[in-house]
Protein backbone atom coordinates (compact mmCIF):
# COMPACT_ATOMS: atom_id res chain seq x y z
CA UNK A 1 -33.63 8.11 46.53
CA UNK A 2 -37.04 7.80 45.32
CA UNK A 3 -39.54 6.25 46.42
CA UNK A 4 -41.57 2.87 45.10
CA UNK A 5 -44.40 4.71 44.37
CA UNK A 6 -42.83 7.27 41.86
CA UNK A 7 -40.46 4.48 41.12
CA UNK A 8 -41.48 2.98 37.71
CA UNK A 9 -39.76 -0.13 38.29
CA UNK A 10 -42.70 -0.78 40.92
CA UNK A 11 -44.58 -2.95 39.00
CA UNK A 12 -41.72 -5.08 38.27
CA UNK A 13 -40.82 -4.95 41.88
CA UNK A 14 -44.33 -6.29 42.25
CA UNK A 15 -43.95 -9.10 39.73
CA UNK A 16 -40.41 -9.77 41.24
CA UNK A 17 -42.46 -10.67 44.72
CA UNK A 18 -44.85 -12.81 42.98
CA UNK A 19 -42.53 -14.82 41.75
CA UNK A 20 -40.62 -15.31 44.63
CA UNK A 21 -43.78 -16.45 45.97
CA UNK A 22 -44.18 -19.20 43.44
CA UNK A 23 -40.85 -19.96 43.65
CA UNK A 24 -40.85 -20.75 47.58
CA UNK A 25 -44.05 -22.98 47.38
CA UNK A 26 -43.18 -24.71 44.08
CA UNK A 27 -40.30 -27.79 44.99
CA UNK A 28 -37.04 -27.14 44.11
CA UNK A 29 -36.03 -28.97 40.94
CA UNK A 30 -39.47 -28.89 39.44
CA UNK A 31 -39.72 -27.27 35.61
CA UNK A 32 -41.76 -24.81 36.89
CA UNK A 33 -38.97 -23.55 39.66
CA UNK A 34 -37.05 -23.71 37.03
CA UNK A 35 -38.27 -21.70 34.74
CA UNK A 36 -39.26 -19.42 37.60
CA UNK A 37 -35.38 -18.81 38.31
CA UNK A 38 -34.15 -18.38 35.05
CA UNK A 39 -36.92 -15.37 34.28
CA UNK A 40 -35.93 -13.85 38.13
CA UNK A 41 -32.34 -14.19 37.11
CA UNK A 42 -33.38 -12.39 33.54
CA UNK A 43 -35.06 -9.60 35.42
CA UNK A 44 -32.97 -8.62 38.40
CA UNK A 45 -30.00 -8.82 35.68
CA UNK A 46 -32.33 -6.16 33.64
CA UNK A 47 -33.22 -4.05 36.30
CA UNK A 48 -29.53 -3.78 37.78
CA UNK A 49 -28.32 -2.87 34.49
CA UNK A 50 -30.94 -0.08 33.46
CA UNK A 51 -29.66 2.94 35.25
């Protein structure tokens, strides 16, 4: 298993937490959480699908 360092998917990881962030403090509902959901569900669907 490697590690998140040598991982390059790290920087998505990062960008993955970020938005999570946002998506916690923004109201449910809002365009913004929205839009926030749709791009995390994008994402995790590309990163679970790359190996």
């Amino acid at each position: 298993m490697e590690t998140l360092t040598s991982n390059p998917c790290k920087v998505t990881v990062d960008k993955l937490k970020n938005a999570l962030q946002l998506v916690l403090v923004y109201p449910h509902g809002s365009p913004f959480h929205n839009t926030m959901v749709s791009q995390l569900r994008t994402t995790i669907f590309l990163i679970s699908h790359r190996s």
